[in-house]
C-alpha atoms as a PDB file:
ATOM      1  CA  UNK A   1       0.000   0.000   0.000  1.00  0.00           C
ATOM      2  CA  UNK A   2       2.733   1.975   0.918  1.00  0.00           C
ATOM      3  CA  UNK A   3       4.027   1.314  -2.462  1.00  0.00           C
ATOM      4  CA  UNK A   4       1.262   2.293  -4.421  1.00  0.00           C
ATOM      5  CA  UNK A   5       1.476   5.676  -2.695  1.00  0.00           C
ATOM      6  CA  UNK A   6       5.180   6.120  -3.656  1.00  0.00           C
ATOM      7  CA  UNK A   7       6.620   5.725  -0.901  1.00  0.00           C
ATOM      8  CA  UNK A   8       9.936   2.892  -0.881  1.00  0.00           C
ATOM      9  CA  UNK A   9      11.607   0.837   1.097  1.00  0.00           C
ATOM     10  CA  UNK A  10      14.105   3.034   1.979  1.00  0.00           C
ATOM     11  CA  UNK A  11      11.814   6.111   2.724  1.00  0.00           C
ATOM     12  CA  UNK A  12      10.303   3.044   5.386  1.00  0.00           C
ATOM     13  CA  UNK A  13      13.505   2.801   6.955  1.00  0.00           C
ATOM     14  CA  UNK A  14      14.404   6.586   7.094  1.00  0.00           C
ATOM     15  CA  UNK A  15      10.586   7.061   9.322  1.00  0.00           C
ATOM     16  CA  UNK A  16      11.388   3.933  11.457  1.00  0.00           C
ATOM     17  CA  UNK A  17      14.994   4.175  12.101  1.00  0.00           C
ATOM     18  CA  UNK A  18      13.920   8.606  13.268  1.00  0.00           C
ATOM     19  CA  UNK A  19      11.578   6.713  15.443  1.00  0.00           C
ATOM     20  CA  UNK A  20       8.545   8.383  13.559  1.00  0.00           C
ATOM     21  CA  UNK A  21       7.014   4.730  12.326  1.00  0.00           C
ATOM     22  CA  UNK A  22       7.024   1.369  13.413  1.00  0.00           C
ATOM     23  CA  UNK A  23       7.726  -1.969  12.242  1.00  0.00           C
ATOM     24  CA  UNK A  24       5.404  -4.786  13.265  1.00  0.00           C
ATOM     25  CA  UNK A  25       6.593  -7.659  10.698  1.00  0.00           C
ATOM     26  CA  UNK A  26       7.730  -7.935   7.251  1.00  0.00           C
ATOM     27  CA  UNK A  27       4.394  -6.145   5.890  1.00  0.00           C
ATOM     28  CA  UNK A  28       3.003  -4.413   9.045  1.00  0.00           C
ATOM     29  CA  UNK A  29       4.375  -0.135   9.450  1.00  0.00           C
ATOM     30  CA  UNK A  30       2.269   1.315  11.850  1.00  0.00           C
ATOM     31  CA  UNK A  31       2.475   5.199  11.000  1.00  0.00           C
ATOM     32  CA  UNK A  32       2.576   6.043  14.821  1.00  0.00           C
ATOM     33  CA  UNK A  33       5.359   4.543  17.777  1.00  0.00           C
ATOM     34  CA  UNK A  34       2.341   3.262  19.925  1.00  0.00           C
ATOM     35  CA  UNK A  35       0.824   0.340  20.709  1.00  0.00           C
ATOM     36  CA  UNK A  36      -1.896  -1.274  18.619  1.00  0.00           C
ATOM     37  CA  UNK A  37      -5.159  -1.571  19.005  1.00  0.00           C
ATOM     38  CA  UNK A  38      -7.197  -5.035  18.138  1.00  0.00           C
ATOM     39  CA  UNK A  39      -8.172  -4.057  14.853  1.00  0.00           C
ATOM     40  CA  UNK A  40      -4.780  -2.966  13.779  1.00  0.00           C
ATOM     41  CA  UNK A  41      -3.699  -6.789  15.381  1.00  0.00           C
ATOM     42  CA  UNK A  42      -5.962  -8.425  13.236  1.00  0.00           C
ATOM     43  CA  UNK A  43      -4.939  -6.527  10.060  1.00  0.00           C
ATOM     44  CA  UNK A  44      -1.543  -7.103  11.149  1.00  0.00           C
ATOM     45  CA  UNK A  45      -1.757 -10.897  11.516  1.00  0.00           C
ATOM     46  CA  UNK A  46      -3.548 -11.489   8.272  1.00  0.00           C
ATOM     47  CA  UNK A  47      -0.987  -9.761   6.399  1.00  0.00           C
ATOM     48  CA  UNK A  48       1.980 -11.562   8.055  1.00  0.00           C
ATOM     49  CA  UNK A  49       0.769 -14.700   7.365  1.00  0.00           C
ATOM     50  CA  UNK A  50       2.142 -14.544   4.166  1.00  0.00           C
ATOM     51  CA  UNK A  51      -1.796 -15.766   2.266  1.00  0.00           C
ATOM     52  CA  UNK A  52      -3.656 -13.461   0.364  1.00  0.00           C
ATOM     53  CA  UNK A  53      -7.045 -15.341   1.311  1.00  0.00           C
ATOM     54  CA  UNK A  54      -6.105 -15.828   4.885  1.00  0.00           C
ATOM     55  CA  UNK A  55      -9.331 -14.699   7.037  1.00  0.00           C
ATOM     56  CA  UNK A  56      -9.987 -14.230  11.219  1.00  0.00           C
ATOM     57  CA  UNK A  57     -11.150 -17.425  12.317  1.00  0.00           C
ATOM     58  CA  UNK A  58     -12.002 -18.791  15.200  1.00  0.00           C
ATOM     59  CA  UNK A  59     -13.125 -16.667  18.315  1.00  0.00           C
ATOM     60  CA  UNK A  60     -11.157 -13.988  16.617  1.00  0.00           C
ATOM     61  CA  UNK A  61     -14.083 -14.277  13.828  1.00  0.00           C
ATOM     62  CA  UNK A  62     -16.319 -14.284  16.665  1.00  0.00           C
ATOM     63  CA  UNK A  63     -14.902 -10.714  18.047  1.00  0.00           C
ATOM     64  CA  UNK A  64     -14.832  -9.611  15.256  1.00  0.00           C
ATOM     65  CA  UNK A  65     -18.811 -10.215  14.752  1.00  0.00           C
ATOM     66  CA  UNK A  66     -19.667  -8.319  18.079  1.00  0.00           C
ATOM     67  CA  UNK A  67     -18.901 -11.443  20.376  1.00  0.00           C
ATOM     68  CA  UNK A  68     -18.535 -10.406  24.127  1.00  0.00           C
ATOM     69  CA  UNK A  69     -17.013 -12.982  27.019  1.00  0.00           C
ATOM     70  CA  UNK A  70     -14.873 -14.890  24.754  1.00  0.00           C
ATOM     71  CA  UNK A  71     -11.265 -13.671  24.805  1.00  0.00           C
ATOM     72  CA  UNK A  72      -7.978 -15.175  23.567  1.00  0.00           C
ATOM     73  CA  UNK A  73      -4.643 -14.429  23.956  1.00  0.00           C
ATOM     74  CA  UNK A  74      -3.821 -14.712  20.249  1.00  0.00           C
ATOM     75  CA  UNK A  75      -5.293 -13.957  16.743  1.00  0.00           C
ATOM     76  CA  UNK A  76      -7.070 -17.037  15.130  1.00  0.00           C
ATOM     77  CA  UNK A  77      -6.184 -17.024  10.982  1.00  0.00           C
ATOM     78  CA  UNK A  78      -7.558 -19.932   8.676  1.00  0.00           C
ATOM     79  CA  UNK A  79      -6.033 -20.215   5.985  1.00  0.00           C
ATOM     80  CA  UNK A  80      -6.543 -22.694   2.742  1.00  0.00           C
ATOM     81  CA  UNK A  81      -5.089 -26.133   3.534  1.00  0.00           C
ATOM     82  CA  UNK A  82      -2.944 -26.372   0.735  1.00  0.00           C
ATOM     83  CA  UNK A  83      -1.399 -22.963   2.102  1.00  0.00           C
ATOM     84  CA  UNK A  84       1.984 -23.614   4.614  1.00  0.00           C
ATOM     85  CA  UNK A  85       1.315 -19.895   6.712  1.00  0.00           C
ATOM     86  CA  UNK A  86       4.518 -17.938   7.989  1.00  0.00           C
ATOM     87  CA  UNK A  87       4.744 -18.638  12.071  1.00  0.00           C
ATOM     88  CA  UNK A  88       4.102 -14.740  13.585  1.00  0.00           C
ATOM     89  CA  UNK A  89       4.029 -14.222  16.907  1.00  0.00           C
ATOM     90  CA  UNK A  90       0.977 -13.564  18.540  1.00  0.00           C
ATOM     91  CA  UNK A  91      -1.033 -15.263  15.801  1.00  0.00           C
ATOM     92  CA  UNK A  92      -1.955 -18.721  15.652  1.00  0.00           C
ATOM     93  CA  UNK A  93      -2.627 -19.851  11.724  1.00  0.00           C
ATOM     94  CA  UNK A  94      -4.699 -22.736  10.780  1.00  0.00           C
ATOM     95  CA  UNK A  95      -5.137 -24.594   8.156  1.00  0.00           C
ATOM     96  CA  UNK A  96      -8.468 -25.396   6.624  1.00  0.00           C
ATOM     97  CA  UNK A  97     -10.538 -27.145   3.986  1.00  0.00           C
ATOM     98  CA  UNK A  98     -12.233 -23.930   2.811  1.00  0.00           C
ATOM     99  CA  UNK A  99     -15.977 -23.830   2.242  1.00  0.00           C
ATOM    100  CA  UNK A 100     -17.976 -22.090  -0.769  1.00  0.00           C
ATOM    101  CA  UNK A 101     -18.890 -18.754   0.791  1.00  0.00           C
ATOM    102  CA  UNK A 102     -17.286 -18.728   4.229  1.00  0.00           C
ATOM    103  CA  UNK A 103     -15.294 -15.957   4.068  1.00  0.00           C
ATOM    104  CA  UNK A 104     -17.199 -12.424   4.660  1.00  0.00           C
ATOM    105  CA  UNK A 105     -14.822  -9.805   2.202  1.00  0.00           C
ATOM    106  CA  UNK A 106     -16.901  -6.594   2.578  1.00  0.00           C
ATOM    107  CA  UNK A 107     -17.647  -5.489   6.233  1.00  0.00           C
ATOM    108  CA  UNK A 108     -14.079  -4.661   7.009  1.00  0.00           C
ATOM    109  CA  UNK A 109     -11.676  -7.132   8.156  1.00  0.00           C
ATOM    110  CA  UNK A 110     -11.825 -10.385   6.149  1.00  0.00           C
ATOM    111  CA  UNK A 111     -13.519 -12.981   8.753  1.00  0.00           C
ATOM    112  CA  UNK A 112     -15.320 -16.293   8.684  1.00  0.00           C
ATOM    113  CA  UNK A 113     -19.137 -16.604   9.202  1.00  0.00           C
ATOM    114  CA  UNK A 114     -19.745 -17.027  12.729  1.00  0.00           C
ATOM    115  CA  UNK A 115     -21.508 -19.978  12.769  1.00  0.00           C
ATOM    116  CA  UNK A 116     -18.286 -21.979  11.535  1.00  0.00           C
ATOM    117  CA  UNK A 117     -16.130 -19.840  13.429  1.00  0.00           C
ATOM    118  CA  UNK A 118     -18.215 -20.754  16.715  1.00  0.00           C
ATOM    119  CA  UNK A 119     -17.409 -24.616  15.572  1.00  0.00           C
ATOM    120  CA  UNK A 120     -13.922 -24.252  14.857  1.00  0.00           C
ATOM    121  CA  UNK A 121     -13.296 -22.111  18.132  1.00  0.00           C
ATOM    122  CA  UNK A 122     -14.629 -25.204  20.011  1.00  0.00           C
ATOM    123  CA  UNK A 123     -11.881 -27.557  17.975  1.00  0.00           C
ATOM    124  CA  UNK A 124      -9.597 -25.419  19.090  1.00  0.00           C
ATOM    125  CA  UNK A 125     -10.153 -24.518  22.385  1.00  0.00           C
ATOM    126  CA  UNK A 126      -8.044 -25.694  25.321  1.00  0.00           C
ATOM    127  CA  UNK A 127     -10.655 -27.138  27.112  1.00  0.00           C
ATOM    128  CA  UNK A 128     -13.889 -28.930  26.709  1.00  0.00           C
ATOM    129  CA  UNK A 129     -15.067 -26.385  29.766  1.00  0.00           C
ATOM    130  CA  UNK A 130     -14.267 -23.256  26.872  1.00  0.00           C
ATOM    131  CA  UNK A 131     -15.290 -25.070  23.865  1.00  0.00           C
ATOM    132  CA  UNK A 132     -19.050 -24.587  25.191  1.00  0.00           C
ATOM    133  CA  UNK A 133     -18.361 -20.833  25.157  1.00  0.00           C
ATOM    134  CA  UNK A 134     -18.097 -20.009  21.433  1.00  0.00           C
ATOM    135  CA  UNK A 135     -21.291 -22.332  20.750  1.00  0.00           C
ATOM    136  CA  UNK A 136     -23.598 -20.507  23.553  1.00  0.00           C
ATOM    137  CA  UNK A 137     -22.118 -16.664  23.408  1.00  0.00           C
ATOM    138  CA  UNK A 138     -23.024 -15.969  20.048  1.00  0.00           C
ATOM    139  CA  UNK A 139     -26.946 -17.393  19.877  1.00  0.00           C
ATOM    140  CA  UNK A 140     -27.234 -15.808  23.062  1.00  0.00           C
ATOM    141  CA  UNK A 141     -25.963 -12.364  21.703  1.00  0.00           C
ATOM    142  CA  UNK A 142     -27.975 -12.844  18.843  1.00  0.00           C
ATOM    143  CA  UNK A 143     -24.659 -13.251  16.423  1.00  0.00           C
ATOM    144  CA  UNK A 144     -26.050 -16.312  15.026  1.00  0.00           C
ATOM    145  CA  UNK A 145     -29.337 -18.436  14.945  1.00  0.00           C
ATOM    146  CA  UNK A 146     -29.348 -22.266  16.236  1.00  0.00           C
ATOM    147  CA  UNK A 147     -30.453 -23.536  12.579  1.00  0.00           C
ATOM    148  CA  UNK A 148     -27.293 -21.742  11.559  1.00  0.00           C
ATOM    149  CA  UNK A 149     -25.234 -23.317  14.339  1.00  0.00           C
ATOM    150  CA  UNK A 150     -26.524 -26.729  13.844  1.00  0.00           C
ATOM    151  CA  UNK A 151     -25.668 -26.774   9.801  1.00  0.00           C
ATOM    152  CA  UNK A 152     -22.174 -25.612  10.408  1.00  0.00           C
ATOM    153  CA  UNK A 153     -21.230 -28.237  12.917  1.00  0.00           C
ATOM    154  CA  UNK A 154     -22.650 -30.762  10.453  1.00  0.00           C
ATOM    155  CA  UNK A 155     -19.975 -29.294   7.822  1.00  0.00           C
ATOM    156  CA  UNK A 156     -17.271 -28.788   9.803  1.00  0.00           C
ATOM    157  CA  UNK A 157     -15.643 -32.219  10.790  1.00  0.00           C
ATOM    158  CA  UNK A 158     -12.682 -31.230  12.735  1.00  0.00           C
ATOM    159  CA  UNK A 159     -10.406 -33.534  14.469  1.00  0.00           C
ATOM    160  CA  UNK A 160     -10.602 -32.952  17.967  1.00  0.00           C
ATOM    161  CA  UNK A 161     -14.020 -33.088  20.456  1.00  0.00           C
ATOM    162  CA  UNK A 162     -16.199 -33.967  17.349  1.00  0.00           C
ATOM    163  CA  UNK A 163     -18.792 -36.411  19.788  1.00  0.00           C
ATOM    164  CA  UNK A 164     -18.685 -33.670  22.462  1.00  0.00           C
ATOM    165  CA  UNK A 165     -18.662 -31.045  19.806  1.00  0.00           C
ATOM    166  CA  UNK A 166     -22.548 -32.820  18.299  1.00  0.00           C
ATOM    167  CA  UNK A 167     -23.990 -33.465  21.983  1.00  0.00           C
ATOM    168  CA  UNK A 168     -22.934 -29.546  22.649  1.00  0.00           C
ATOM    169  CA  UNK A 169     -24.963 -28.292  19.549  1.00  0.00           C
ATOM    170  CA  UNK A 170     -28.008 -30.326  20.315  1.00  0.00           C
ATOM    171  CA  UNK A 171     -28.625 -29.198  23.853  1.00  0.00           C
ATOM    172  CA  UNK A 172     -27.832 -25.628  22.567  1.00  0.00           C
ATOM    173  CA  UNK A 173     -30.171 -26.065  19.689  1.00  0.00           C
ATOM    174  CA  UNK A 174     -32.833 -28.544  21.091  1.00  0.00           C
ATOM    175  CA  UNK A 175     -32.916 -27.711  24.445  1.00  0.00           C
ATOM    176  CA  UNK A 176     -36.616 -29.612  24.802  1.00  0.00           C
ATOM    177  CA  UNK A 177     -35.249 -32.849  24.696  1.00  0.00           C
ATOM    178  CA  UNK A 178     -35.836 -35.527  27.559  1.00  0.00           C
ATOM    179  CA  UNK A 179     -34.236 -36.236  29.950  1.00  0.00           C
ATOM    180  CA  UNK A 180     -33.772 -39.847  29.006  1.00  0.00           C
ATOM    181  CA  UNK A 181     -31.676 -39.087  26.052  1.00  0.00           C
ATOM    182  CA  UNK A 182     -29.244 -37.338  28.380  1.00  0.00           C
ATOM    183  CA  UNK A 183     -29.482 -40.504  30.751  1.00  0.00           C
ATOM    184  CA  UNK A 184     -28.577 -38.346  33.955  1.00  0.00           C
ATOM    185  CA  UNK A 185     -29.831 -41.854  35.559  1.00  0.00           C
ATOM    186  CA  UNK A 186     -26.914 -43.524  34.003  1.00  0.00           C
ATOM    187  CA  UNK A 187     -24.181 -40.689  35.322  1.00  0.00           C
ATOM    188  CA  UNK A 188     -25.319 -41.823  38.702  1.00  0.00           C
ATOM    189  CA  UNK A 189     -24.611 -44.724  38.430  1.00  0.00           C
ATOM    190  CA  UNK A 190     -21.199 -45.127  37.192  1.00  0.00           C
ATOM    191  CA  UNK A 191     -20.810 -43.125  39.846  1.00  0.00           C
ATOM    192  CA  UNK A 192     -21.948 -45.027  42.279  1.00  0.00           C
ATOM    193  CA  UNK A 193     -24.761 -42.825  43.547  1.00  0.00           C
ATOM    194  CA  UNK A 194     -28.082 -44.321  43.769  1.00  0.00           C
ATOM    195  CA  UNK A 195     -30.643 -43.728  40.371  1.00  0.00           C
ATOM    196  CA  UNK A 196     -32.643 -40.964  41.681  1.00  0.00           C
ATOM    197  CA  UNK A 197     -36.649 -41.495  40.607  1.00  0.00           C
ATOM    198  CA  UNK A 198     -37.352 -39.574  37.526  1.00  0.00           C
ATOM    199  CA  UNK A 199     -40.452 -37.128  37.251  1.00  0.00           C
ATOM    200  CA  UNK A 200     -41.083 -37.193  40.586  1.00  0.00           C
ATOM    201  CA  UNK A 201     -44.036 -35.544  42.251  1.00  0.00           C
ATOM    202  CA  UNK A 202     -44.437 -33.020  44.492  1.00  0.00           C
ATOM    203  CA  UNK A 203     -47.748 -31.215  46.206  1.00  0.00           C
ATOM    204  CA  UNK A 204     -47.304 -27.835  47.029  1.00  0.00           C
ATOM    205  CA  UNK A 205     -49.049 -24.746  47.858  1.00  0.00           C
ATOM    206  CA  UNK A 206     -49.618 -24.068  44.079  1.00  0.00           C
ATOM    207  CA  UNK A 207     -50.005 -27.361  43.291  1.00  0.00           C
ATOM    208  CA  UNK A 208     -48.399 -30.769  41.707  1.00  0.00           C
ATOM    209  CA  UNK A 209     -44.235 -29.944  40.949  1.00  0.00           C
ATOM    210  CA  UNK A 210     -42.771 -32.498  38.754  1.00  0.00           C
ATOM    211  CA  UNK A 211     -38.898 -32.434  39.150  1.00  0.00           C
ATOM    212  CA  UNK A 212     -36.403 -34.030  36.902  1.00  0.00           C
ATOM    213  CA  UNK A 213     -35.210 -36.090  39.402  1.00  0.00           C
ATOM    214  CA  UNK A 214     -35.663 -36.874  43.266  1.00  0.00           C
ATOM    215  CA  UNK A 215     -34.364 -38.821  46.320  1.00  0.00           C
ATOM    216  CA  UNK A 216     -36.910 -38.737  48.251  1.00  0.00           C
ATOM    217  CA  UNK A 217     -35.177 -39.919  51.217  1.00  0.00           C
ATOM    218  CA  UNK A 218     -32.110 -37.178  51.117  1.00  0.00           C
ATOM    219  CA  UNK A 219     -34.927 -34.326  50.486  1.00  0.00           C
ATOM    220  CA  UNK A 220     -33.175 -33.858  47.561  1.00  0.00           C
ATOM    221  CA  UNK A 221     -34.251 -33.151  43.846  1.00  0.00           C
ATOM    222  CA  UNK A 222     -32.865 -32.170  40.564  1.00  0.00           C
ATOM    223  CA  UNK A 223     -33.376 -29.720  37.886  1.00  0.00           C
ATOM    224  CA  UNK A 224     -32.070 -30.325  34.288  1.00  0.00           C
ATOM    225  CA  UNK A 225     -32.210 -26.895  32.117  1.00  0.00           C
ATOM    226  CA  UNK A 226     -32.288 -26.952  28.714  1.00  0.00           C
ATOM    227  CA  UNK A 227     -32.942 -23.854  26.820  1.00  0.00           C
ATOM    228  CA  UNK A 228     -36.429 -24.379  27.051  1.00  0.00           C
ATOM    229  CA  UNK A 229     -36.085 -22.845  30.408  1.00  0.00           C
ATOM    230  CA  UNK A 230     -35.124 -19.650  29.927  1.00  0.00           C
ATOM    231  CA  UNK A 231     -37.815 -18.836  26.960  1.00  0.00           C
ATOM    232  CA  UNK A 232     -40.781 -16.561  27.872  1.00  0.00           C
ATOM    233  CA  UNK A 233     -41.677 -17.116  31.224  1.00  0.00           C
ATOM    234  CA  UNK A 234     -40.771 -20.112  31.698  1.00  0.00           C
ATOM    235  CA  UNK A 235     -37.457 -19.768  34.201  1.00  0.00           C
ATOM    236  CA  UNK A 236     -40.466 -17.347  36.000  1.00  0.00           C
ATOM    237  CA  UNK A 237     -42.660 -20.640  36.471  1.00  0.00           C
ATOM    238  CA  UNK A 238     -39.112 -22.471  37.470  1.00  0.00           C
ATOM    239  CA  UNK A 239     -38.401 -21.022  39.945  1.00  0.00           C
ATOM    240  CA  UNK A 240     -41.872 -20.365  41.908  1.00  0.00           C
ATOM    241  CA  UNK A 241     -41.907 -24.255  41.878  1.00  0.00           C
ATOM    242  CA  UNK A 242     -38.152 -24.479  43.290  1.00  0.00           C
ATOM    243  CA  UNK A 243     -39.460 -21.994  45.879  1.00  0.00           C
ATOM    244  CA  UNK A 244     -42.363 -24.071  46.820  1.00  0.00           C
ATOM    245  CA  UNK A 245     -40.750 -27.177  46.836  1.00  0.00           C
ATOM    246  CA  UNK A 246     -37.822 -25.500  48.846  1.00  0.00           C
ATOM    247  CA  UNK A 247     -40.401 -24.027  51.860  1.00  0.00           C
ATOM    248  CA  UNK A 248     -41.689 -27.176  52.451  1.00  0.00           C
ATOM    249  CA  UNK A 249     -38.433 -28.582  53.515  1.00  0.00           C
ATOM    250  CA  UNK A 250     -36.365 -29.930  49.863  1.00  0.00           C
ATOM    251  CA  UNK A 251     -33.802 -29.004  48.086  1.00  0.00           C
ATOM    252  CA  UNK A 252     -33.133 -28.276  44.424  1.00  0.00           C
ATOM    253  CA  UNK A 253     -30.187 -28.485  42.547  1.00  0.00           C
ATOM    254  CA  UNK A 254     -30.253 -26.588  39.244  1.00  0.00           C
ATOM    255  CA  UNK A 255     -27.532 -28.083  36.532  1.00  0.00           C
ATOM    256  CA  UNK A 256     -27.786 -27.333  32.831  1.00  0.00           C
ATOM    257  CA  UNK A 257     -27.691 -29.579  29.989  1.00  0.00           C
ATOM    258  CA  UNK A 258     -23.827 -27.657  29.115  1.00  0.00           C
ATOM    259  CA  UNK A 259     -23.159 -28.150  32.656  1.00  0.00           C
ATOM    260  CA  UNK A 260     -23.389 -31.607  32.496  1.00  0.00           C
ATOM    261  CA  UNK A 261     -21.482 -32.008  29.229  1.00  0.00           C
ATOM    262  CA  UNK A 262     -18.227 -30.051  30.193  1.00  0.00           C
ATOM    263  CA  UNK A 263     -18.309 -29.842  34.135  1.00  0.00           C
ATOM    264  CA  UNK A 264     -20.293 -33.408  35.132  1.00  0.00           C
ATOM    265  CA  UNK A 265     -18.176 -34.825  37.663  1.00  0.00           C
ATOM    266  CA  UNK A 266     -18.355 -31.171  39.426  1.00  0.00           C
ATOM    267  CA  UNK A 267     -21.935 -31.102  39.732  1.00  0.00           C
ATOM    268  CA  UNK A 268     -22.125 -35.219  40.670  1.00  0.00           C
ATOM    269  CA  UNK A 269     -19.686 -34.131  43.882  1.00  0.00           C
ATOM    270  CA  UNK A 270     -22.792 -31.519  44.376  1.00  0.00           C
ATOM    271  CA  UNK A 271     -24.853 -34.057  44.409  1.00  0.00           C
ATOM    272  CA  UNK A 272     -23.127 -36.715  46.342  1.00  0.00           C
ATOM    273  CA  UNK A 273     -22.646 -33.658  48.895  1.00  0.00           C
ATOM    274  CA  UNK A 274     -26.029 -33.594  49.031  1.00  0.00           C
ATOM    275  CA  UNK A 275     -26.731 -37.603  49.625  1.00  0.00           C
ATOM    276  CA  UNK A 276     -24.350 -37.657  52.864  1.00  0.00           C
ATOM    277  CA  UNK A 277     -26.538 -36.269  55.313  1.00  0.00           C
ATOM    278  CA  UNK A 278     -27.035 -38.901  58.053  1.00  0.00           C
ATOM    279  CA  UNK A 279     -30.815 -39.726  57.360  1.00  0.00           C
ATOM    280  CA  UNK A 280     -29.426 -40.843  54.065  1.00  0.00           C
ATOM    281  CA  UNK A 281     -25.584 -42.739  54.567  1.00  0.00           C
ATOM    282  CA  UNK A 282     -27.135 -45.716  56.554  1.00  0.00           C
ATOM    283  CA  UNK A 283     -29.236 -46.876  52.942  1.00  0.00           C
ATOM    284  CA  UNK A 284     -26.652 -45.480  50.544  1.00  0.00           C
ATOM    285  CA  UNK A 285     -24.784 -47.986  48.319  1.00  0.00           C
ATOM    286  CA  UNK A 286     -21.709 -48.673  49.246  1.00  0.00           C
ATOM    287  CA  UNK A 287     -18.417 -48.186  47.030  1.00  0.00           C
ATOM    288  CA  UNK A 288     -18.223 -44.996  44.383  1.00  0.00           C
ATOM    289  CA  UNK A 289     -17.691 -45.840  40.630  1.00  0.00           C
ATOM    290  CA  UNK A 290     -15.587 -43.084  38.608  1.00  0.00           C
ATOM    291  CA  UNK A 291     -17.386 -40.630  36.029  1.00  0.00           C
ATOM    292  CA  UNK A 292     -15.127 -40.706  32.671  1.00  0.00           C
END
């Protein structure tokens, strides 16, 4: 650019050796000595990677879509798989099987759609605890729709967390589904916990409360949300029946379907927690199985 505008290599030098400019890279001059700003990083780290079609990728996409909560250290680049990127510091290239369209060219920095981006950031996060993240944030902020969500982890195979990856999508997408499919049930019993009674019913003050799940015995109960439960008024309804049930002596533990995907064996020490009180220990089971 610099080029076009007549200006060489050596009048480059001259402005960063008088401390005027500053080089970030083999194509980056920043015409100021200060820091830069995110944009300016993402400019920067698709032109260092060396590919003309290279686009933000990733939860770098994402930001760059109006994404909130999802932060990363570096600046996620995809570029064509045949393509062998240049290794830049604070940039972390990829290489992918490009799809027919993916690439948004005309809202300012070249990025991927979200919807794959929000895929691919889960393949590449560092957990299965932040690979939820870039799934949820964006439907929730209204970035991307589940329909759109749901096609793009269909065409995007990946090579890391693909099960975890589909199970993610559907109980961000079809949060309505039973509770059966998610066999909580079976959880508790590789752990070693007892299998709590399912749809179990409780009178109250405003009536019959059907909870997920229930030992009766420990006064203690479990709530499953799916997305379901925070449409409308629903979480309104959810939580006048916790109330009720939780005045006449119980108590609820609320766990989401994403909760149990990335953090289960943190909310089955909840719940085993909540099976030791003394009432309880002298029926429990005996032995604890291990939740893979």
């Amino acid at each position: 650019m610099l080029r076009r505008m007549g200006v060489d290599r050596h009048a480059v030098a001259r402005e960063v050796a008088g401390d005027r400019w500053r080089a970030h890279g083999a194509q980056t001059i920043a015409l100021h000595t200060q820091d830069l700003g995110v944009p300016a990083l993402w400019w920067r780290a698709l032109w260092e990677v060396g590919c003309r079609t290279a686009a933000l990728d990733g939860a770098s996409a994402l930001e760059a879509a109006g994404v909130t909560g999802y932060d990363s250290s570096v600046v996620h680049v995809s570029v064509p798989d045949a393509f062998s990127p240049e290794r830049i510091s604070g940039v972390r290239p990829h290489r992918v099987v490009r799809l027919r369209g993916e690439v948004i060219l005309n809202r300012g920095v070249p990025r991927v759609v979200p919807a794959l981006a929000a895929v691919r950031a889960a393949h590449w996060a560092s957990s299965d605890r932040q690979a939820a993240l870039p799934l949820v944030l964006p439907i929730q902020q209204g970035v991307m729709s589940g329909p759109q969500l749901a096609s793009a982890s269909r065409a995007v195979s990946g090579r890391r967390r693909r099960a975890l990856i589909h199970q993610l999508v559907d109980d961000i997408t079809d949060g309505a589904r039973s509770l059966g499919e998610l066999d909580f049930a079976a959880m508790c019993r590789r752990r070693g916990l007892p299998e709590p009674d399912r749809q179990a019913l409780r009178r109250t003050a405003r009536g019959n409360a059907y909870l997920d799940a229930a030992w009766h015995e420990a006064a203690l109960a479990v709530e499953i949300d799916g997305s379901q439960h925070t449409a409308g008024l629903a979480l309104v309804a959810d939580h006048l029946r916790q109330n009720d049930v939780t005045l006449q002596g119980g108590r609820v533990l609320r766990i989401s379907l994403l909760g149990l995907r990335v953090s289960g064996d943190d909310f089955l020490d909840q719940i085993d927690r909540g099976l030791s009180g003394p009432r309880w220990s002298s029926s429990r089971p005996s032995g604890r199985g291990t939740e893979n």
